[in-house]
N, C-alpha and C. Protein backbone atom coordinates (compact mmCIF):
# COMPACT_ATOMS: atom_id res chain seq x y z
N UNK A 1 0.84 -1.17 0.00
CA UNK A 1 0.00 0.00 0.00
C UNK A 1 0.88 1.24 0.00
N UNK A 2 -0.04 2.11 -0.44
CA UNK A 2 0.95 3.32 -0.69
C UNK A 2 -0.29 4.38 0.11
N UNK A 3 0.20 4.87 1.34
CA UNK A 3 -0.23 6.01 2.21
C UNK A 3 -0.64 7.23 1.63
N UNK A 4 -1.43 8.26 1.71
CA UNK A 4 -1.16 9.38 2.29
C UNK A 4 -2.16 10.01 3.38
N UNK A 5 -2.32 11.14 3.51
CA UNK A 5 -2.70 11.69 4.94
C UNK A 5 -3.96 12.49 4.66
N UNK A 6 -5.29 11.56 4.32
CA UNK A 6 -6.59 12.68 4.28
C UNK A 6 -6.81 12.68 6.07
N UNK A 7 -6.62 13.88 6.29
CA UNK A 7 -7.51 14.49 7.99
C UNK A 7 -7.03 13.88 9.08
N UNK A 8 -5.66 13.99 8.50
CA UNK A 8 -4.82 13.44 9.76
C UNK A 8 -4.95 11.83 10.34
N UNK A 9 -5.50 10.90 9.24
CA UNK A 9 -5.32 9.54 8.82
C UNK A 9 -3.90 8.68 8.26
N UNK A 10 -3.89 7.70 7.92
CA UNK A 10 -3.28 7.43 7.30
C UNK A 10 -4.09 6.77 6.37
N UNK A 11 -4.32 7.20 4.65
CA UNK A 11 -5.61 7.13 4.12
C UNK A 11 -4.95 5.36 2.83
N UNK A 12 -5.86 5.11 2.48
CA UNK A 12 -5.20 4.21 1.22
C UNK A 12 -7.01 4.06 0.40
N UNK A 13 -6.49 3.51 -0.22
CA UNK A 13 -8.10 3.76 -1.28
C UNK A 13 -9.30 2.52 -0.86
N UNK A 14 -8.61 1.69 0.07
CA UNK A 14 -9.37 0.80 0.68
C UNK A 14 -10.05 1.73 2.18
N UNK A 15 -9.72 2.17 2.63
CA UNK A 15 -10.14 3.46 3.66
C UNK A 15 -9.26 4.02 4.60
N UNK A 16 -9.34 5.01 5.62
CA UNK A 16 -8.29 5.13 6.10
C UNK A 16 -8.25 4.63 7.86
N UNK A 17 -7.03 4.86 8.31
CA UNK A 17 -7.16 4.41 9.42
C UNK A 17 -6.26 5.30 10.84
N UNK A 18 -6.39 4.51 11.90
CA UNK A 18 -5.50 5.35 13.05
C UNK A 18 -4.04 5.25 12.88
N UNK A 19 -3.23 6.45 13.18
CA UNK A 19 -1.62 6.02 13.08
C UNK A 19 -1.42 5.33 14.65
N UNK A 20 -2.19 5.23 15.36
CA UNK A 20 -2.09 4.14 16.64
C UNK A 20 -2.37 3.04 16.17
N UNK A 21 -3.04 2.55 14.81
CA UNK A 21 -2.68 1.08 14.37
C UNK A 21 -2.05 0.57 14.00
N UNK A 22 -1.06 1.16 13.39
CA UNK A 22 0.57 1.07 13.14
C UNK A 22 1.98 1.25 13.74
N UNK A 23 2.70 0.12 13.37
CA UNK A 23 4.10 1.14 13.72
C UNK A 23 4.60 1.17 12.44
N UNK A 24 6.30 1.77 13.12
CA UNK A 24 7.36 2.12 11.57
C UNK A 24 8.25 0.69 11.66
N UNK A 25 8.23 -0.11 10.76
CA UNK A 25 9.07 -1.31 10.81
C UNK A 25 10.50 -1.20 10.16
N UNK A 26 10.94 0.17 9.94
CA UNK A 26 11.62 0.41 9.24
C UNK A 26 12.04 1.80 8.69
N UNK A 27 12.79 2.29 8.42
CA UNK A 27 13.49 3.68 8.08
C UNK A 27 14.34 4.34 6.71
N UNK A 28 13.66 4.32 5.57
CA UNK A 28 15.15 4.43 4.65
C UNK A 28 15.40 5.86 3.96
N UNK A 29 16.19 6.19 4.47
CA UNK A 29 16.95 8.11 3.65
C UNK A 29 17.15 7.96 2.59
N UNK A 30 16.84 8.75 1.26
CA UNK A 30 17.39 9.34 0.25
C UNK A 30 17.41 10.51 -0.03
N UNK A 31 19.20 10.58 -0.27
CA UNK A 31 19.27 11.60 -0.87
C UNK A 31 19.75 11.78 -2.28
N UNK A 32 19.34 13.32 -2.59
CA UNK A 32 20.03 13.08 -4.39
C UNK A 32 21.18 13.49 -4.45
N UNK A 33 21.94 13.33 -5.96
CA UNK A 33 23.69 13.48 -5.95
C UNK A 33 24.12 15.13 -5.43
N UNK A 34 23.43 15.66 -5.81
CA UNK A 34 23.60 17.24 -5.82
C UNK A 34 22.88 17.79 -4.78
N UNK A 35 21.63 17.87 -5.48
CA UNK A 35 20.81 18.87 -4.58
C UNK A 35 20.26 17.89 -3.02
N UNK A 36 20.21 18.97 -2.41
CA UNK A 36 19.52 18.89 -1.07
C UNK A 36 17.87 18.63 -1.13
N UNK A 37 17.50 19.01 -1.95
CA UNK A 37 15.94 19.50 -2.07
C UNK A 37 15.81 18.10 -2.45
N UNK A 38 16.64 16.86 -2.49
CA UNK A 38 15.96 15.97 -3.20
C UNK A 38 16.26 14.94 -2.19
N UNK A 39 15.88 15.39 -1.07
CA UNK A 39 15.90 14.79 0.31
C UNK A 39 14.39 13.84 0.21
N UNK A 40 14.58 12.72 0.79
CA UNK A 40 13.18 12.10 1.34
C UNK A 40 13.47 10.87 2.30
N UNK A 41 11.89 10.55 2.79
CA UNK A 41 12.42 9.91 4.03
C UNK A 41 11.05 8.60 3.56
N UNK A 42 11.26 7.09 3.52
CA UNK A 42 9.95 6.17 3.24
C UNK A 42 10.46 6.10 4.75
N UNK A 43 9.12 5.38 5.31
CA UNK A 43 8.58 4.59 6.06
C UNK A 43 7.99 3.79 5.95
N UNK A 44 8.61 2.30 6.13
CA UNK A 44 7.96 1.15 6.02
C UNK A 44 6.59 0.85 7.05
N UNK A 45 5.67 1.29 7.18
CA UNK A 45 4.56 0.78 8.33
C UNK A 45 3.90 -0.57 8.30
N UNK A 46 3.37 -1.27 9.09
CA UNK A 46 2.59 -2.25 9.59
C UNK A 46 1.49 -2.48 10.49
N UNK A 47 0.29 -2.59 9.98
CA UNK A 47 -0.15 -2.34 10.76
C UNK A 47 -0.50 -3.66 12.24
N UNK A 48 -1.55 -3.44 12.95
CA UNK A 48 -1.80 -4.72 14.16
C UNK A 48 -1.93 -5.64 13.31
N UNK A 49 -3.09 -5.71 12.59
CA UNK A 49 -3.75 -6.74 11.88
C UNK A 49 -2.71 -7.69 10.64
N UNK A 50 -1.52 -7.12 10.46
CA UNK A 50 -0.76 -7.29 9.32
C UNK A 50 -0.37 -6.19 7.88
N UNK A 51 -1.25 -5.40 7.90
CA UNK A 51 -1.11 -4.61 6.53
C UNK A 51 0.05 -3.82 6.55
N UNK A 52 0.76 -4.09 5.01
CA UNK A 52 1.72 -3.14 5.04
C UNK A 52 1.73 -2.15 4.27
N UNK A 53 2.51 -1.44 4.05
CA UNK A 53 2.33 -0.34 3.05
C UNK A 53 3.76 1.08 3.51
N UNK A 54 3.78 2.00 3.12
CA UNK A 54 4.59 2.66 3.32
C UNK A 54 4.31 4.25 2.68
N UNK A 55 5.29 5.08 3.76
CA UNK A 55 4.97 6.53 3.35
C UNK A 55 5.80 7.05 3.41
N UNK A 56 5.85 7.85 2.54
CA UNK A 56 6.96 9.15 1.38
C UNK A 56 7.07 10.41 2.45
N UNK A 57 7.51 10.88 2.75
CA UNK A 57 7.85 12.76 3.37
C UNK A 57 9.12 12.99 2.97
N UNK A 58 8.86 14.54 2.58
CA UNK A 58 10.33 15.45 2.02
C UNK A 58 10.88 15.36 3.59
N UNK A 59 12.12 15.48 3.47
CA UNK A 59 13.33 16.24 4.68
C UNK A 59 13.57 16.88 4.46
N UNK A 60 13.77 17.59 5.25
CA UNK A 60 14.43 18.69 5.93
C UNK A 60 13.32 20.09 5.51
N UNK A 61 14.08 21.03 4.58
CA UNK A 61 13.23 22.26 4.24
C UNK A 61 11.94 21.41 3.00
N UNK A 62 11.72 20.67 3.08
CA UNK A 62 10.36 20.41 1.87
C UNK A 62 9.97 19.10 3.05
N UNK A 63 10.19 18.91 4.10
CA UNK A 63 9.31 18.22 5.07
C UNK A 63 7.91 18.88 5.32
N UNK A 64 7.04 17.82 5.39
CA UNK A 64 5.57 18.00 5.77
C UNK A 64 5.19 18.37 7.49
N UNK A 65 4.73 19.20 7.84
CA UNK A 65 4.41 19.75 9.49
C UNK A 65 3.34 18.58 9.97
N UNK A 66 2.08 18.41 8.78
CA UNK A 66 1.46 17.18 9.59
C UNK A 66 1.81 15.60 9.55
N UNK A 67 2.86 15.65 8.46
CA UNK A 67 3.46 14.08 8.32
C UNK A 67 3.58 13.96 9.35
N UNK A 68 4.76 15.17 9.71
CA UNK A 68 5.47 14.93 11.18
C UNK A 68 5.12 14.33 12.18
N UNK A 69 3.76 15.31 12.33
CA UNK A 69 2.94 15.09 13.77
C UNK A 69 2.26 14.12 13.97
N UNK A 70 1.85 13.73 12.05
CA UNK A 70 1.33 11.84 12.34
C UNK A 70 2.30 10.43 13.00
N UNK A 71 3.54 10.96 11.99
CA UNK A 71 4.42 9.94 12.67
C UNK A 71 4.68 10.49 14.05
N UNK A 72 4.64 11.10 14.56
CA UNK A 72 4.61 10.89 16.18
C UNK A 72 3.63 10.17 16.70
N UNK A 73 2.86 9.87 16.25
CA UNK A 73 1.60 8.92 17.11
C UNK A 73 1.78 7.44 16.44
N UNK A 74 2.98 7.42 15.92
CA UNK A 74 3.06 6.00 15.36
C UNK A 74 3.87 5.61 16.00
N UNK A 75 4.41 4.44 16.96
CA UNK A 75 5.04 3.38 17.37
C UNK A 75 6.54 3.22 16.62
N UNK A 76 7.81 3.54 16.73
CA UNK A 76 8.70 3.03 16.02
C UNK A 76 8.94 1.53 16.44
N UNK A 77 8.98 0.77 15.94
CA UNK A 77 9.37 -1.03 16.27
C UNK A 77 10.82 -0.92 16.60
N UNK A 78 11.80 -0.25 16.15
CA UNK A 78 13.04 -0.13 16.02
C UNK A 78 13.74 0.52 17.68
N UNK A 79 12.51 1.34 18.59
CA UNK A 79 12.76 1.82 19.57
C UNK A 79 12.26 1.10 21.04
């Protein structure tokens, strides 16, 4: 599945759900050769039930304010 964030969800076209039903199973950075701006951050998520799927946010200056604040209510597995 591929995420994004209708109303502070984590939405997919099957419906959306709580970021307390998930954690992050995972972490991976890219960056581009040159520019900075071509910063991004996936997150592998999972949810209780099994579902996986994952979500895209810019870093740093093209980071999202409510990504942010969603992944704070998500569980890192890693912590």
């Amino acid at each position: 599945m591929d995420f994004n964030l209708p109303e502070n969800l984590l939405g997919f076209k099957t419906g959306k759900y709580k970021p307390e039903d998930f954690e992050i199973v995972d972490t991976y950075r890219y960056e581009g050769d040159s520019d900075p701006g071509d910063e991004a951050t996936v997150y592998a998520l999972q949810s209780k039930s099994g579902e996986k799927g994952v979500l895209v946010s810019g870093y740093g200056h093209s980071s999202d304010v409510d990504t942010t604040e969603l992944l704070k209510k998500i569980k890192n597995r890693k912590t």
